[in-house]
N, C-alpha and C. Protein backbone atom coordinates (compact mmCIF):
# COMPACT_ATOMS: atom_id res chain seq x y z
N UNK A 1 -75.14 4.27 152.36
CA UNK A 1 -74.74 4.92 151.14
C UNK A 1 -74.30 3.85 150.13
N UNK A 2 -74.78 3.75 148.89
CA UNK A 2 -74.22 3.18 147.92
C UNK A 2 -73.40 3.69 147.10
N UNK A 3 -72.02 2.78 146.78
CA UNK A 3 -71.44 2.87 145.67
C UNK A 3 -71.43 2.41 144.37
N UNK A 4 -71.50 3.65 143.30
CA UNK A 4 -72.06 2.74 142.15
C UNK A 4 -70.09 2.71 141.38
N UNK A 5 -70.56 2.06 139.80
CA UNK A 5 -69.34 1.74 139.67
C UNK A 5 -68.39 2.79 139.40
N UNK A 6 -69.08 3.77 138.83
CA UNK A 6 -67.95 4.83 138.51
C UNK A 6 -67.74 4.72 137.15
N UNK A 7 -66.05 4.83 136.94
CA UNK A 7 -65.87 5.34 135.38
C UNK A 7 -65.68 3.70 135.13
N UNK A 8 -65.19 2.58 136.15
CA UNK A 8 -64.44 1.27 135.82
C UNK A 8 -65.97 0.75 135.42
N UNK A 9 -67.26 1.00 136.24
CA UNK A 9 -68.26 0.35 135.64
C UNK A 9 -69.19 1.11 134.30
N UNK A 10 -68.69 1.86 134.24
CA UNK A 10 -69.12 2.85 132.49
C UNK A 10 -68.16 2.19 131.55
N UNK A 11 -67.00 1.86 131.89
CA UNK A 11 -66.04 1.32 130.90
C UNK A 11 -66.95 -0.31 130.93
N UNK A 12 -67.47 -0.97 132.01
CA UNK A 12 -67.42 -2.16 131.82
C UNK A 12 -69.16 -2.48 130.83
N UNK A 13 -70.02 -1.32 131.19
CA UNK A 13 -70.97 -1.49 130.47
C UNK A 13 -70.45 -1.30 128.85
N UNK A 14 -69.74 -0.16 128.69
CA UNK A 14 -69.57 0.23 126.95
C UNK A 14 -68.92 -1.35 126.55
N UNK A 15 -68.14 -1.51 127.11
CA UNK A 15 -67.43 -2.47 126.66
C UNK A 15 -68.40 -4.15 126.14
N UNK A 16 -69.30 -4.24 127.00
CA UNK A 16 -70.12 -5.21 127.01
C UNK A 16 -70.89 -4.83 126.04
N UNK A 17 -71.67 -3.67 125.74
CA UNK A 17 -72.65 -3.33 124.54
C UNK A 17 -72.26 -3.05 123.14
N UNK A 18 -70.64 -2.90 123.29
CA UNK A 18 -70.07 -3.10 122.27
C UNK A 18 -69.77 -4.24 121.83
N UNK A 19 -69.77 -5.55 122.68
CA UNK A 19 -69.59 -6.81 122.04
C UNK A 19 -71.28 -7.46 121.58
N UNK A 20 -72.14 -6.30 121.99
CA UNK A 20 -73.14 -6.81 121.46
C UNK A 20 -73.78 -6.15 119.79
N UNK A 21 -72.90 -4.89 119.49
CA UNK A 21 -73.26 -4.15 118.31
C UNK A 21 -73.56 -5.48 117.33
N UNK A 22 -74.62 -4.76 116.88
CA UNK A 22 -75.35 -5.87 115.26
C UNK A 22 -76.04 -6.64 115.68
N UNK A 23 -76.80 -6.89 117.25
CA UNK A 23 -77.36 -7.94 117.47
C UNK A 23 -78.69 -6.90 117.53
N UNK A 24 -79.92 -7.81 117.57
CA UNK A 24 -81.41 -6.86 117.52
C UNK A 24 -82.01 -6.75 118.56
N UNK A 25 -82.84 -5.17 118.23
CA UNK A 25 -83.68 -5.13 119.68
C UNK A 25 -83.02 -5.30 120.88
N UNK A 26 -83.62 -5.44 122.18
CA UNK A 26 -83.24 -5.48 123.57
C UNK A 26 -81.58 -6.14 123.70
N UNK A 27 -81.75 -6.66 122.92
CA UNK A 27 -79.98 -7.53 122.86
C UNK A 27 -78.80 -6.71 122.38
N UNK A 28 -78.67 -5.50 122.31
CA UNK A 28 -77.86 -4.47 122.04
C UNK A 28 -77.78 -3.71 122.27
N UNK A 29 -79.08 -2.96 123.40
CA UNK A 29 -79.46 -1.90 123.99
C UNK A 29 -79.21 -2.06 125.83
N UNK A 30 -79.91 -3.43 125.60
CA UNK A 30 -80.00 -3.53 127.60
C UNK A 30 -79.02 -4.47 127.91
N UNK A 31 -78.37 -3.76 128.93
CA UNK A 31 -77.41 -4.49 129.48
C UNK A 31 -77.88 -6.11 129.94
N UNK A 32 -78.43 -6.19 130.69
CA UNK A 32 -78.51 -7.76 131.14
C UNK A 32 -79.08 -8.91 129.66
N UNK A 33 -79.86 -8.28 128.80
CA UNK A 33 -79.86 -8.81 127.56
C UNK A 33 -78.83 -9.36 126.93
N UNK A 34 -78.37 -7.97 126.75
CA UNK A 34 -76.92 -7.86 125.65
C UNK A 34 -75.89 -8.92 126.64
N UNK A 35 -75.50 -8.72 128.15
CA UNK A 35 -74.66 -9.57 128.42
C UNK A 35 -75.19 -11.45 128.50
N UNK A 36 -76.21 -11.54 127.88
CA UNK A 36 -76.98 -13.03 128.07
C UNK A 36 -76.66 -13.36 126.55
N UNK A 37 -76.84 -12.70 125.66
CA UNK A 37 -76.85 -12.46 124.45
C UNK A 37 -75.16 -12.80 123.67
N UNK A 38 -73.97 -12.01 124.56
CA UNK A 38 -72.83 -12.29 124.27
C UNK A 38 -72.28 -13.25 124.96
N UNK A 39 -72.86 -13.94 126.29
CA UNK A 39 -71.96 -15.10 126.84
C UNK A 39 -72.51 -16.39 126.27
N UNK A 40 -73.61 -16.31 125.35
CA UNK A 40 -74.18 -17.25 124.43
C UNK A 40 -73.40 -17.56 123.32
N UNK A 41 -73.34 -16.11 122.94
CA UNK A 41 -72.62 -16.38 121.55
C UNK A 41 -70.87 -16.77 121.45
N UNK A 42 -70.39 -16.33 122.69
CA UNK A 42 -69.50 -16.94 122.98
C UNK A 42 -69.06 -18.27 122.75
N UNK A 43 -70.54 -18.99 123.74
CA UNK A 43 -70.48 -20.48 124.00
C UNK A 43 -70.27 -21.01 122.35
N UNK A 44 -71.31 -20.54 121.93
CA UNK A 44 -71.49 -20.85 120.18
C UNK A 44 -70.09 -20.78 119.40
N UNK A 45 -69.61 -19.76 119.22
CA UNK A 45 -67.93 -19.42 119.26
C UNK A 45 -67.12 -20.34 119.23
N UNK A 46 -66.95 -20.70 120.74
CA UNK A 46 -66.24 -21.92 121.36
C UNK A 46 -66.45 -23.08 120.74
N UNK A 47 -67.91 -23.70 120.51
CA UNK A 47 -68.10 -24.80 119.84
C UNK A 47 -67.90 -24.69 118.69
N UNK A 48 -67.94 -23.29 117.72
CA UNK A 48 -67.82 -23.73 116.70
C UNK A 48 -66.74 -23.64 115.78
N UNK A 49 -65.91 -23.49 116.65
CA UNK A 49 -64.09 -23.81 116.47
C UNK A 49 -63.98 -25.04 116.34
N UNK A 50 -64.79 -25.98 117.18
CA UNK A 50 -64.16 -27.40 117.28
C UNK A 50 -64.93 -28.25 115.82
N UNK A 51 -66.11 -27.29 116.18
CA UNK A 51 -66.73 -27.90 114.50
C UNK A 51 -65.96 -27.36 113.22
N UNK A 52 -65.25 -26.63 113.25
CA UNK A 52 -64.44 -26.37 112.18
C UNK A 52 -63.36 -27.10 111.81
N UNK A 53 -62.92 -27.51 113.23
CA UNK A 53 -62.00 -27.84 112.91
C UNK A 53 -62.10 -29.65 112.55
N UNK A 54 -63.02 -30.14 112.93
CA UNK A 54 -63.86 -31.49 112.45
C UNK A 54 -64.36 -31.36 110.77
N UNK A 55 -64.99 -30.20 110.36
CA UNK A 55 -65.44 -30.08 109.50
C UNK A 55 -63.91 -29.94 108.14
N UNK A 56 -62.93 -29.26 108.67
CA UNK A 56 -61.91 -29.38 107.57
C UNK A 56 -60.77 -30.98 107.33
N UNK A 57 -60.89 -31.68 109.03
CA UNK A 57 -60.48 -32.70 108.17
C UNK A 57 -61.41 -34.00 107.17
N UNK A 58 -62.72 -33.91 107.51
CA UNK A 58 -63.67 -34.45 106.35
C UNK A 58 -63.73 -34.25 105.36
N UNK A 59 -62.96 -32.85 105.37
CA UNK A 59 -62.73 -32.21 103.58
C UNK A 59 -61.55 -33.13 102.83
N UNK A 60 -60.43 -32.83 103.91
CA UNK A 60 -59.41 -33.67 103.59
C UNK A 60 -59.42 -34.68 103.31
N UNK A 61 -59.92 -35.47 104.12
CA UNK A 61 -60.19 -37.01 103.77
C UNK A 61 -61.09 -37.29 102.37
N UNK A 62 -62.07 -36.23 102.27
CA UNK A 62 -63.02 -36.72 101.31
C UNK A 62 -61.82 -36.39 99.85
N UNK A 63 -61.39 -35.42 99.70
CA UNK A 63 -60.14 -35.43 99.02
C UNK A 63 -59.56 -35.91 98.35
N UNK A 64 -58.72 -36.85 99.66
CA UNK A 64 -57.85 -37.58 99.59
C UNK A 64 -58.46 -39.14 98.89
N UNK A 65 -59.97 -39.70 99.82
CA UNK A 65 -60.20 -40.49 99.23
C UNK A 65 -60.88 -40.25 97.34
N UNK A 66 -60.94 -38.67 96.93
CA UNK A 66 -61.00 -39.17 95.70
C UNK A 66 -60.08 -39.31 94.85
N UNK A 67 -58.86 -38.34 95.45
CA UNK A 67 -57.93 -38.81 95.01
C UNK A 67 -57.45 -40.52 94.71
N UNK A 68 -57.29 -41.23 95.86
CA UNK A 68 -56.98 -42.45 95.77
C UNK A 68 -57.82 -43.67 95.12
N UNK A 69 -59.15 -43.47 94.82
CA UNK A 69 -60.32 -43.85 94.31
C UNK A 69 -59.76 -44.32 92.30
N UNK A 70 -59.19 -43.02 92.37
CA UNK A 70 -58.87 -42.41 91.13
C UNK A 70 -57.47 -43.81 90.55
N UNK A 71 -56.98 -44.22 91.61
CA UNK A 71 -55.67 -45.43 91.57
C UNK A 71 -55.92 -46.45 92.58
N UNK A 72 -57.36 -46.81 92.69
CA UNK A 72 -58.38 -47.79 93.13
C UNK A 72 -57.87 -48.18 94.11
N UNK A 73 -57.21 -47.16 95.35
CA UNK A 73 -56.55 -47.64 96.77
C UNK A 73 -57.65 -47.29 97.38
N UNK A 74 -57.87 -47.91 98.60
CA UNK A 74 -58.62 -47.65 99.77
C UNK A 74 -58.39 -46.45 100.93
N UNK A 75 -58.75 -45.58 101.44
CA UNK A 75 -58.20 -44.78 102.46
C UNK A 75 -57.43 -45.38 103.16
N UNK A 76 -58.32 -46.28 103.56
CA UNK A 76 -57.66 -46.75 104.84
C UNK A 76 -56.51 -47.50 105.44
N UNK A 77 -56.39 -48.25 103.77
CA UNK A 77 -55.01 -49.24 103.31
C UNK A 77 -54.05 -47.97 103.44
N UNK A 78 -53.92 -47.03 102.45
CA UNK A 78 -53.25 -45.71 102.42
C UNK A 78 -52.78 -44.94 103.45
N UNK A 79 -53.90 -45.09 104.40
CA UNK A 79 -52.97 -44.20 105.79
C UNK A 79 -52.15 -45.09 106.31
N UNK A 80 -52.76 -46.68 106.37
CA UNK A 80 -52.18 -47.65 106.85
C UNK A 80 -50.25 -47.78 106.33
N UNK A 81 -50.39 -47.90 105.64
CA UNK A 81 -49.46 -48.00 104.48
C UNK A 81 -48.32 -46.67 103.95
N UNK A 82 -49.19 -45.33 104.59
CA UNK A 82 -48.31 -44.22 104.78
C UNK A 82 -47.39 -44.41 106.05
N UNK A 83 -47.93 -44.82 107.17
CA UNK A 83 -47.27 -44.88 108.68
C UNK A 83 -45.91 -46.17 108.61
N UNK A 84 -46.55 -47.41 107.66
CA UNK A 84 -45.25 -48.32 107.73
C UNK A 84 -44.29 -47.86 106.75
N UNK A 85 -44.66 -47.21 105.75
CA UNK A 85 -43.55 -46.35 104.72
C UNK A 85 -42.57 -45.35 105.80
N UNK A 86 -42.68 -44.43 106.84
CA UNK A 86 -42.60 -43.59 107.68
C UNK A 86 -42.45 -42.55 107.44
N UNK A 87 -43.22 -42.04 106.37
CA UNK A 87 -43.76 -40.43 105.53
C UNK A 87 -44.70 -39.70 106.58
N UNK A 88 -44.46 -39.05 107.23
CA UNK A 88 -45.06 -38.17 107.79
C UNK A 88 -45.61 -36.80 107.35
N UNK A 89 -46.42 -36.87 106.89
CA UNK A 89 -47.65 -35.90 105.76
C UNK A 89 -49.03 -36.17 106.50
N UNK A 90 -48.57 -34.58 107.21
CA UNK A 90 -50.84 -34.98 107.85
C UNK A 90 -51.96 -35.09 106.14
N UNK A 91 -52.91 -35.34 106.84
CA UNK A 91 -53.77 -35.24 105.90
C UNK A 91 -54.21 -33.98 105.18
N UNK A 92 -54.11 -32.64 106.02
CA UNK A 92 -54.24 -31.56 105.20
C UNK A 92 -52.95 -31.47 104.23
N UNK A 93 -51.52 -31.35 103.99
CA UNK A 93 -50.86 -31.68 103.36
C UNK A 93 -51.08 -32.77 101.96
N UNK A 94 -51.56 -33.94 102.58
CA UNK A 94 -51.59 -35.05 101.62
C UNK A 94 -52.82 -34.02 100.65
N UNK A 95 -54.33 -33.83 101.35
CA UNK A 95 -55.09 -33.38 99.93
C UNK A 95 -54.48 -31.90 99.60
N UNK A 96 -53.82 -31.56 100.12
CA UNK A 96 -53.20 -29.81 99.41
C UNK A 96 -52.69 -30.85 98.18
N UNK A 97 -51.28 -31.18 98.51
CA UNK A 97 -50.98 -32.20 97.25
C UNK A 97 -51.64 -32.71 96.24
N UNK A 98 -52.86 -33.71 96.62
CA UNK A 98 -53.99 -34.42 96.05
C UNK A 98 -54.86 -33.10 95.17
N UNK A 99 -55.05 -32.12 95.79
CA UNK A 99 -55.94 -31.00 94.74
C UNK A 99 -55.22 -30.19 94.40
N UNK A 100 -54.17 -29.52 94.17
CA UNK A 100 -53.32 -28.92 93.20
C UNK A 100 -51.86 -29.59 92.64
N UNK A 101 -51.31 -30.58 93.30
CA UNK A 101 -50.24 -31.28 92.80
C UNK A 101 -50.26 -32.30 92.63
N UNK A 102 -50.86 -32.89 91.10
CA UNK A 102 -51.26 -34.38 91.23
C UNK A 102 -50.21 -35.69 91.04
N UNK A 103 -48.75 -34.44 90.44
CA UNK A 103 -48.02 -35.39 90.29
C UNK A 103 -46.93 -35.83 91.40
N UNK A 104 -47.22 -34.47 92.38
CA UNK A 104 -46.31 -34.59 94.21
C UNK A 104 -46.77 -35.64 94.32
N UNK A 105 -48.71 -35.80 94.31
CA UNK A 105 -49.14 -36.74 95.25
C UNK A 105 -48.88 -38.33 94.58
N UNK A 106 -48.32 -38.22 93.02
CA UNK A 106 -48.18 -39.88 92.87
C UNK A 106 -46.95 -40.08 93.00
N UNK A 107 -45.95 -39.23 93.98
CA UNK A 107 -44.75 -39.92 93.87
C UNK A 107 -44.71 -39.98 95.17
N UNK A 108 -45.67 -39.51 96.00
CA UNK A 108 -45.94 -39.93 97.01
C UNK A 108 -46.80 -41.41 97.54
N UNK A 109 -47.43 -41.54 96.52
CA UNK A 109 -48.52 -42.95 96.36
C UNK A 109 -46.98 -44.04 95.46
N UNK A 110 -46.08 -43.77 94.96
CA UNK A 110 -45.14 -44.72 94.58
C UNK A 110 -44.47 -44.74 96.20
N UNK A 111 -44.09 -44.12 96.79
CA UNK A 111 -43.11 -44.39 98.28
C UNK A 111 -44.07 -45.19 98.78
N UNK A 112 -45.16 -45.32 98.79
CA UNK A 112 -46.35 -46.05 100.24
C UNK A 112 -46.83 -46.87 99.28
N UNK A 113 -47.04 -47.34 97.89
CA UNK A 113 -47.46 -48.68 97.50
C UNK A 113 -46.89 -49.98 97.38
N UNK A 114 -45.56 -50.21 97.94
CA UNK A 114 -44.59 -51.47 98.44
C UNK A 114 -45.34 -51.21 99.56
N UNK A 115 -45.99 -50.64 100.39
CA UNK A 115 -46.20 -50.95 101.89
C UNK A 115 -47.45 -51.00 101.98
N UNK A 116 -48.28 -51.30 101.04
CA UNK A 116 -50.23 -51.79 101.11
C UNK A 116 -49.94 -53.07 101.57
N UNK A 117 -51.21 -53.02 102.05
CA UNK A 117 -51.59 -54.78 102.41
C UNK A 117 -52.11 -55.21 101.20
């Protein structure tokens, strides 16, 4: 005699075809599809958190370096030169500053320019 799943495996199919709603054809309809379909997109998901989160500090930096471009410092002197000052301002902070507060960010570039190389 076989046991099938019951109500726990009706809950576990809805549940699965619901993480597949909006996807096309066989990939939203059939179960072994749809669950190939969502542990993919998952994976995709997963990675593309980390690319986000790569992708916003390049923003920052790019930013920041036009900001500093702008008072012919180098990035790299600048972070350098933020850490021996001992201002602790990540970089999303520094370009928030840098693109709406231009005058936060030069009294912030007066504390860290005694400390350029």
């Amino acid at each position: 005699m076989r046991i099938k799943g019951g109500p726990r495996g009706h809950r576990r199919k809805v549940k699965l075809l619901g993480l597949a709603r909006g996807y096309r054809g066989a990939r939203s309809k059939l179960l072994k599809k749809a669950n190939e379909a969502v542990v993919r997109s998952g994976e995709h998901a997963f990675g593309g958190r980390k690319i986000r989160r790569r992708d916003f500090r390049r923003l920052w930096i790019a930013r920041l370096n036009g900001a500093l471009s702008a008072e012919k410092i180098m990035y790299s002197r600048f972070i350098a030169g933020l850490k021996k000052s001992g201002v602790i301002l990540d970089r999303k902070s520094l370009s928030e500053l840098a693109y709406s507060d231009m005058d936060g960010f030069k009294t912030v570039l007066d504390v860290v320019k005694p400390h350029l190389n």
